[in-house]
N, C-alpha and C. Protein backbone atom coordinates (compact mmCIF):
# COMPACT_ATOMS: atom_id res chain seq x y z
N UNK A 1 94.42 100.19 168.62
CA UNK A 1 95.37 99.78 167.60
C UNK A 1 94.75 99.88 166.21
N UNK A 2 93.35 99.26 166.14
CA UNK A 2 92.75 99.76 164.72
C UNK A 2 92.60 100.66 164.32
N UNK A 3 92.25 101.95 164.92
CA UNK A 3 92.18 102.85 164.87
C UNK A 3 93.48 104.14 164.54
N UNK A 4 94.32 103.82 165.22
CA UNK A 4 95.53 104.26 164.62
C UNK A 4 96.21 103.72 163.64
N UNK A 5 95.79 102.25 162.86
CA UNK A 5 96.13 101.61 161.79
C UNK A 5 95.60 102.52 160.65
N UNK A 6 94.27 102.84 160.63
CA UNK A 6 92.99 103.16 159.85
C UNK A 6 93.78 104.58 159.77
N UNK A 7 93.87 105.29 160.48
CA UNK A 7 94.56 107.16 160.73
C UNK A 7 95.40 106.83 159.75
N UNK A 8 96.58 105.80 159.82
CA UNK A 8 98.14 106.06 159.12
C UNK A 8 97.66 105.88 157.65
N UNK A 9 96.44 104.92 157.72
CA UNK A 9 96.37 104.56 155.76
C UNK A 9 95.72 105.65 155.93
N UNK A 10 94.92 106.42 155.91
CA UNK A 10 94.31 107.90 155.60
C UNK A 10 95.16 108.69 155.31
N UNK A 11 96.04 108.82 155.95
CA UNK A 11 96.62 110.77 155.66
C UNK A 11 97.44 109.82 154.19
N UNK A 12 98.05 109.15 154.01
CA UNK A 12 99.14 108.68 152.34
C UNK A 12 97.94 108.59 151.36
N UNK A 13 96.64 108.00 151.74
CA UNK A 13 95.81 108.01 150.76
C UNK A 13 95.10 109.68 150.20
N UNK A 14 95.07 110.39 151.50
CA UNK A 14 94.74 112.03 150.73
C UNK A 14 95.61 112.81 150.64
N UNK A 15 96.98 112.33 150.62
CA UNK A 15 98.02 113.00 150.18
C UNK A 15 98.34 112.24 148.70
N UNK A 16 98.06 111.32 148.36
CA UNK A 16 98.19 110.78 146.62
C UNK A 16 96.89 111.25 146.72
N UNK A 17 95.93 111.76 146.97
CA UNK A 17 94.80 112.38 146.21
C UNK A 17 94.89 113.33 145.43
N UNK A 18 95.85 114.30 146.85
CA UNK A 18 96.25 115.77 146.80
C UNK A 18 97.07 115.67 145.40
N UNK A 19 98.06 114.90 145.16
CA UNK A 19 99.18 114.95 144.58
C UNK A 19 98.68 114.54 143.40
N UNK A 20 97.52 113.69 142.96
CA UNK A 20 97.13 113.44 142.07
C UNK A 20 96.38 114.52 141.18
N UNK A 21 95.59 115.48 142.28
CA UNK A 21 95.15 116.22 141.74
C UNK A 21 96.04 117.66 141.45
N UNK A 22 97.00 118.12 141.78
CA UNK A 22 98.24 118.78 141.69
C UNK A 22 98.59 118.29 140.17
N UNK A 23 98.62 117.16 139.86
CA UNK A 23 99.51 116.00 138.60
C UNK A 23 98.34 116.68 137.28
N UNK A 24 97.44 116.52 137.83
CA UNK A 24 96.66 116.80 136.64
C UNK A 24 96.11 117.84 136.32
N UNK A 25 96.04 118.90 137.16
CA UNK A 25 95.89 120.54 136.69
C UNK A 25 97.39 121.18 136.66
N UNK A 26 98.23 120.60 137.06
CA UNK A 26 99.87 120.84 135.89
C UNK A 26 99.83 120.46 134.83
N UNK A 27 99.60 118.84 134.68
CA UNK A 27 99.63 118.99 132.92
C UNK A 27 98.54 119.65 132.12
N UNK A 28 97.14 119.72 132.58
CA UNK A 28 95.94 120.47 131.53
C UNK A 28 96.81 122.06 131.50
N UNK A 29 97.76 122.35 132.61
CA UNK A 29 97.93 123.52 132.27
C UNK A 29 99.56 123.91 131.40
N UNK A 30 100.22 123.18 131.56
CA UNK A 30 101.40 122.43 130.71
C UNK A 30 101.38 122.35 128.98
N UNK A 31 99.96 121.13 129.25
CA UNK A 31 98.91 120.84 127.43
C UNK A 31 99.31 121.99 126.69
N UNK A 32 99.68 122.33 125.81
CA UNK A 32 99.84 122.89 124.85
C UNK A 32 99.91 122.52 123.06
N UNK A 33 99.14 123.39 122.51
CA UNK A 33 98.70 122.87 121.23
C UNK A 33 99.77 123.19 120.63
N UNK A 34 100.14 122.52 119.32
CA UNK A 34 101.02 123.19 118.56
C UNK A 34 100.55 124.01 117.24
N UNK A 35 101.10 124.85 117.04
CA UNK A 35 101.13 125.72 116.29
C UNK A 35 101.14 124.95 114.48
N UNK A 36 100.21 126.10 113.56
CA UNK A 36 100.45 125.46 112.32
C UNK A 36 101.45 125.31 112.00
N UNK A 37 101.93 126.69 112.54
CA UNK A 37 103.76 126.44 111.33
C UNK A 37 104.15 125.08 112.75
N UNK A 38 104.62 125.17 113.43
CA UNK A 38 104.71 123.84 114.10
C UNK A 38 104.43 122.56 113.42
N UNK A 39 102.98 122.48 113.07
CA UNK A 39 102.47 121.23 112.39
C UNK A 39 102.77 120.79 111.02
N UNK A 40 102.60 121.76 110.44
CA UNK A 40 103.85 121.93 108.68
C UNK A 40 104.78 121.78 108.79
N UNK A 41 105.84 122.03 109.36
CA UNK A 41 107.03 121.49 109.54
C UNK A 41 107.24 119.97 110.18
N UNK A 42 106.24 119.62 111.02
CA UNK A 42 106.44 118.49 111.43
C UNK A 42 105.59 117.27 110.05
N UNK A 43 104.53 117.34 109.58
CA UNK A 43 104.13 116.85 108.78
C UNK A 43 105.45 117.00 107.46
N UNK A 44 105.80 118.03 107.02
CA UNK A 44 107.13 118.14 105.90
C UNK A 44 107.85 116.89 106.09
N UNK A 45 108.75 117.32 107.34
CA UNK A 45 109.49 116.25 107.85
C UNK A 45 109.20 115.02 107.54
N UNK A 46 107.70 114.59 108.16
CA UNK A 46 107.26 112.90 108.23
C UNK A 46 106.79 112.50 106.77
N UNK A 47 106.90 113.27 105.81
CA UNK A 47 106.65 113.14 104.70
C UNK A 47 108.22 112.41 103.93
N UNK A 48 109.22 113.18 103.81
CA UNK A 48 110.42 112.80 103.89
C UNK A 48 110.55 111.97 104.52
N UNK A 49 110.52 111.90 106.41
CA UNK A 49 111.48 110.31 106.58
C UNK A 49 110.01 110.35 107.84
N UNK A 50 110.05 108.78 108.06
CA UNK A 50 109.04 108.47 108.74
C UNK A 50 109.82 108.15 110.32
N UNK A 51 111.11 108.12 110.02
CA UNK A 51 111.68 107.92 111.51
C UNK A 51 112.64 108.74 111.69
N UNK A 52 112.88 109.46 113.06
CA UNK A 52 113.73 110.34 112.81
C UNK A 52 115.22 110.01 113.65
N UNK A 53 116.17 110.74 113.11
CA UNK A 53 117.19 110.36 113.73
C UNK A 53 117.57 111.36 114.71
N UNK A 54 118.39 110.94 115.47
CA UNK A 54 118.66 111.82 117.19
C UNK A 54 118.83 113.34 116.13
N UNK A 55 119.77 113.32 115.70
CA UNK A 55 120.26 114.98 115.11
C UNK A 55 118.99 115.76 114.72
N UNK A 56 118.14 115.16 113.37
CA UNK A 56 117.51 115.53 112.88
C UNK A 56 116.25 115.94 113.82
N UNK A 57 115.83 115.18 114.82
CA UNK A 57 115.12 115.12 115.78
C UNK A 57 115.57 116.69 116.72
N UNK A 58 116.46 117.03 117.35
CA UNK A 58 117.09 117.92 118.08
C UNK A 58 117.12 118.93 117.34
N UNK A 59 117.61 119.18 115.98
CA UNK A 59 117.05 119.85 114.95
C UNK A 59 115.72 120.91 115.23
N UNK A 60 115.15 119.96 114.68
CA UNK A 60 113.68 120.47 114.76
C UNK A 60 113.13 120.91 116.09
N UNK A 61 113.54 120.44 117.24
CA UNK A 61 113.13 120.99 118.34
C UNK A 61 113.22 122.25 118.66
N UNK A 62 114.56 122.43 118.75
CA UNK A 62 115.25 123.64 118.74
C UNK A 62 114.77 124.54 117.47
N UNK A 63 114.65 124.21 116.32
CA UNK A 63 113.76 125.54 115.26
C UNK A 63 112.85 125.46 115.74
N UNK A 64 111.54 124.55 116.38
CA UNK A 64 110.16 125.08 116.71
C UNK A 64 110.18 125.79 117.74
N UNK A 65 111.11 125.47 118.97
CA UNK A 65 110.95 125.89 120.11
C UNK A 65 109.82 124.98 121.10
N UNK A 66 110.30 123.17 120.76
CA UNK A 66 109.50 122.36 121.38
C UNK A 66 110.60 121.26 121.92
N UNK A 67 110.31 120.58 122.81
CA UNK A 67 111.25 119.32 123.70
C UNK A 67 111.61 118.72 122.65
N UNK A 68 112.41 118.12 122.62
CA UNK A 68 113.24 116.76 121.65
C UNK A 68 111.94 115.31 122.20
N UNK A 69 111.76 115.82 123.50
CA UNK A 69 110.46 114.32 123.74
C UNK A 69 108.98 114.82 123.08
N UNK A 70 108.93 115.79 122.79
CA UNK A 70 107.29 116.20 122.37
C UNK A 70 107.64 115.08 120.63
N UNK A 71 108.78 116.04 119.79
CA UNK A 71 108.70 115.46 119.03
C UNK A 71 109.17 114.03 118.42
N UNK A 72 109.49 113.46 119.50
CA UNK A 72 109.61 112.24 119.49
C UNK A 72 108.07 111.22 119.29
N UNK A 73 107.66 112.21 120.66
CA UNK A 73 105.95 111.33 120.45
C UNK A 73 105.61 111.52 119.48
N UNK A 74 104.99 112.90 119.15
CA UNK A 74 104.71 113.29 117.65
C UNK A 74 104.83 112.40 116.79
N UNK A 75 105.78 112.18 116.07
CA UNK A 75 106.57 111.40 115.21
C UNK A 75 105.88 109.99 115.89
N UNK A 76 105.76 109.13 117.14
CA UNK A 76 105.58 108.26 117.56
C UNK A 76 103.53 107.98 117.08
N UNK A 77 102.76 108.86 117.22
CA UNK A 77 101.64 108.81 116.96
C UNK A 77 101.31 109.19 115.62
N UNK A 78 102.57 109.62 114.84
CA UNK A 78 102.14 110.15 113.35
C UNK A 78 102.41 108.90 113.01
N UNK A 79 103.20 107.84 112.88
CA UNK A 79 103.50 106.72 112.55
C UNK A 79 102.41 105.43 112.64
N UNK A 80 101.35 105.66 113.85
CA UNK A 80 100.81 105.36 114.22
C UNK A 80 99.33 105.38 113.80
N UNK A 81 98.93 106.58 112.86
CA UNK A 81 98.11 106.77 112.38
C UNK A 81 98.20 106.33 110.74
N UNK A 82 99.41 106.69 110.32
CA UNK A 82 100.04 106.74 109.07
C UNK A 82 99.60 105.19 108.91
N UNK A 83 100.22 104.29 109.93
CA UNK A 83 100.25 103.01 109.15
C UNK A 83 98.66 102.55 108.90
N UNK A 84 97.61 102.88 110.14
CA UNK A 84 96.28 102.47 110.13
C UNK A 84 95.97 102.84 108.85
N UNK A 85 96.05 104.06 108.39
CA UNK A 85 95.70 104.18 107.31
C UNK A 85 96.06 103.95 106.08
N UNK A 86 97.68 102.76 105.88
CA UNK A 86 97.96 102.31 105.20
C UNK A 86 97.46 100.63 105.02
N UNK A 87 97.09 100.53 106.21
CA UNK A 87 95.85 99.15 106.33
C UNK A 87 94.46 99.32 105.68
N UNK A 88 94.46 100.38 105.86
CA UNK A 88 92.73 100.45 105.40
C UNK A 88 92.85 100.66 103.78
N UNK A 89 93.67 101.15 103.34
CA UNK A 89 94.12 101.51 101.91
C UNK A 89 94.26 100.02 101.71
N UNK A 90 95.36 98.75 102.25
CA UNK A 90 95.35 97.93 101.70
C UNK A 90 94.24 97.12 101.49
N UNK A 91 93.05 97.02 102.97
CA UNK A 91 92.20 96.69 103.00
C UNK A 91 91.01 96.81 102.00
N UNK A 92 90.87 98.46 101.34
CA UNK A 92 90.03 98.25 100.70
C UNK A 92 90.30 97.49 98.87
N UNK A 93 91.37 97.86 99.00
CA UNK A 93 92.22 97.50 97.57
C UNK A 93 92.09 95.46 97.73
N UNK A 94 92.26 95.16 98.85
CA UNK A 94 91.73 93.38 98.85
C UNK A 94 90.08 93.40 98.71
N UNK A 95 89.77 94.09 99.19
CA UNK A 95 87.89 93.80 99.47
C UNK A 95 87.76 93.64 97.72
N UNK A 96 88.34 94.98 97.18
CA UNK A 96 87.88 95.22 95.46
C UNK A 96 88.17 94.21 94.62
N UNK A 97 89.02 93.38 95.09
CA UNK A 97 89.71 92.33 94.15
C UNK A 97 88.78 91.38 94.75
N UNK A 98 88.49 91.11 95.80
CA UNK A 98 88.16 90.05 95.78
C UNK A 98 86.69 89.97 95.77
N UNK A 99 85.71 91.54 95.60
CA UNK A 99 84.65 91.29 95.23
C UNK A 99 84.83 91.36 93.63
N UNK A 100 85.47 91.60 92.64
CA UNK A 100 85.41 91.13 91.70
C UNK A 100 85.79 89.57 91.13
N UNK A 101 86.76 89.00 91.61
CA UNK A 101 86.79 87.57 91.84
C UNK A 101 85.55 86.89 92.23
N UNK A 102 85.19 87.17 93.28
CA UNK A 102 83.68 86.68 93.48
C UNK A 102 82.26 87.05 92.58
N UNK A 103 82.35 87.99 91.82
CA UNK A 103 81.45 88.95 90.82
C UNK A 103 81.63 87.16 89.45
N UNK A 104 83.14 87.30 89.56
CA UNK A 104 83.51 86.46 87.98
C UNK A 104 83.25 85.16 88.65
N UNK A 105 83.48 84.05 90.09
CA UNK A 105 83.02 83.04 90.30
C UNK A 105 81.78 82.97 90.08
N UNK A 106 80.95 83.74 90.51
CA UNK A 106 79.77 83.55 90.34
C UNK A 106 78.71 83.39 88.81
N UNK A 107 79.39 84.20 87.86
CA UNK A 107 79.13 83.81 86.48
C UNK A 107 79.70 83.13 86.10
N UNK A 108 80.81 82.11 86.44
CA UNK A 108 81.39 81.23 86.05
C UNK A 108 80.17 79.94 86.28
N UNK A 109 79.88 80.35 87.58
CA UNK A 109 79.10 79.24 88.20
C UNK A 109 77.92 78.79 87.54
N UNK A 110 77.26 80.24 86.75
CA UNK A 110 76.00 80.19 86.40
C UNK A 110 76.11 80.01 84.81
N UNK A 111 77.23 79.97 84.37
CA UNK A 111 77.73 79.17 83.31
C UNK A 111 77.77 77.62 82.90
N UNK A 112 78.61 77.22 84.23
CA UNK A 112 78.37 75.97 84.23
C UNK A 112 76.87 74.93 84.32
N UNK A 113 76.28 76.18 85.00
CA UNK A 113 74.56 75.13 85.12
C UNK A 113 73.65 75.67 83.95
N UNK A 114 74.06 76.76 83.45
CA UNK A 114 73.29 76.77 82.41
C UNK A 114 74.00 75.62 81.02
N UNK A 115 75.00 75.39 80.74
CA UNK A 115 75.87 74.12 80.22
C UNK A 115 75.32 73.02 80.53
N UNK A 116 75.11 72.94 81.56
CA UNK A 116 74.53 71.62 82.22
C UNK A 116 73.58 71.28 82.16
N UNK A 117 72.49 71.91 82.36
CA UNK A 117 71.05 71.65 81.56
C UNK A 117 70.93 71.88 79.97
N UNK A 118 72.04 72.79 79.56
CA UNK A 118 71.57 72.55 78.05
C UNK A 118 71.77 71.47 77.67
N UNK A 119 73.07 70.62 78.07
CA UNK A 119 72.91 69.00 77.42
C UNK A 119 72.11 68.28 78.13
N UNK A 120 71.17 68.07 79.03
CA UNK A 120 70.50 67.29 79.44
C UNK A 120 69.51 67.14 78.73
């Protein structure tokens, strides 16, 4: 009985092996880069609007000659990068302010103790 338990989980486990490995030399072979003019047009676009709408979306598919879901992601990871790097822009623009705030506390500070011993 164990033994024919042990057989039945074997063959489903190297058949999702099989199938796994089938899954993933379809898509490496699927993968496809896109093209500059591809990428100029899609960057144009995300320059203009950062979200796209169904039409405009279907649009563009159909002129590149790419899925309506490629450029969905696209658009989904351009957004995605776009904003990080609208964090780090804000980020450094706080660091600057507030190492100059701290630049001016600190001579404020050394104001006050030099004040402070002069009347003593």
């Amino acid at each position: 009985m164990g033994e024919m338990k042990h057989q039945m989980m074997q063959a489903p486990l190297a058949m999702m092996e099989m199938n796994q490995n089938e899954y993933e030399n379809n898509n490496q072979d699927k993968k496809k880069r896109l093209t500059s003019e591809q990428l100029e047009a899609l960057e144009n676009t995300f320059q203009e609007e950062k979200k796209l709408d169904p039409e405009t979306k279907m649009k563009l598919a159909h002129d590149l000659g790419l899925q309506p879901r490629q450029i969905a992601v696209w658009f989904q990871n351009r957004r995605a990068r776009w904003k990080t790097k609208q964090l780090e822009c804000m980020y450094d623009t706080l660091k600057q302010e507030f190492d100059a705030v701290s630049m001016e506390k600190q001579k404020l500070q050394e104001e006050v103790c030099y004040l402070c011993t002069a009347f003593i």
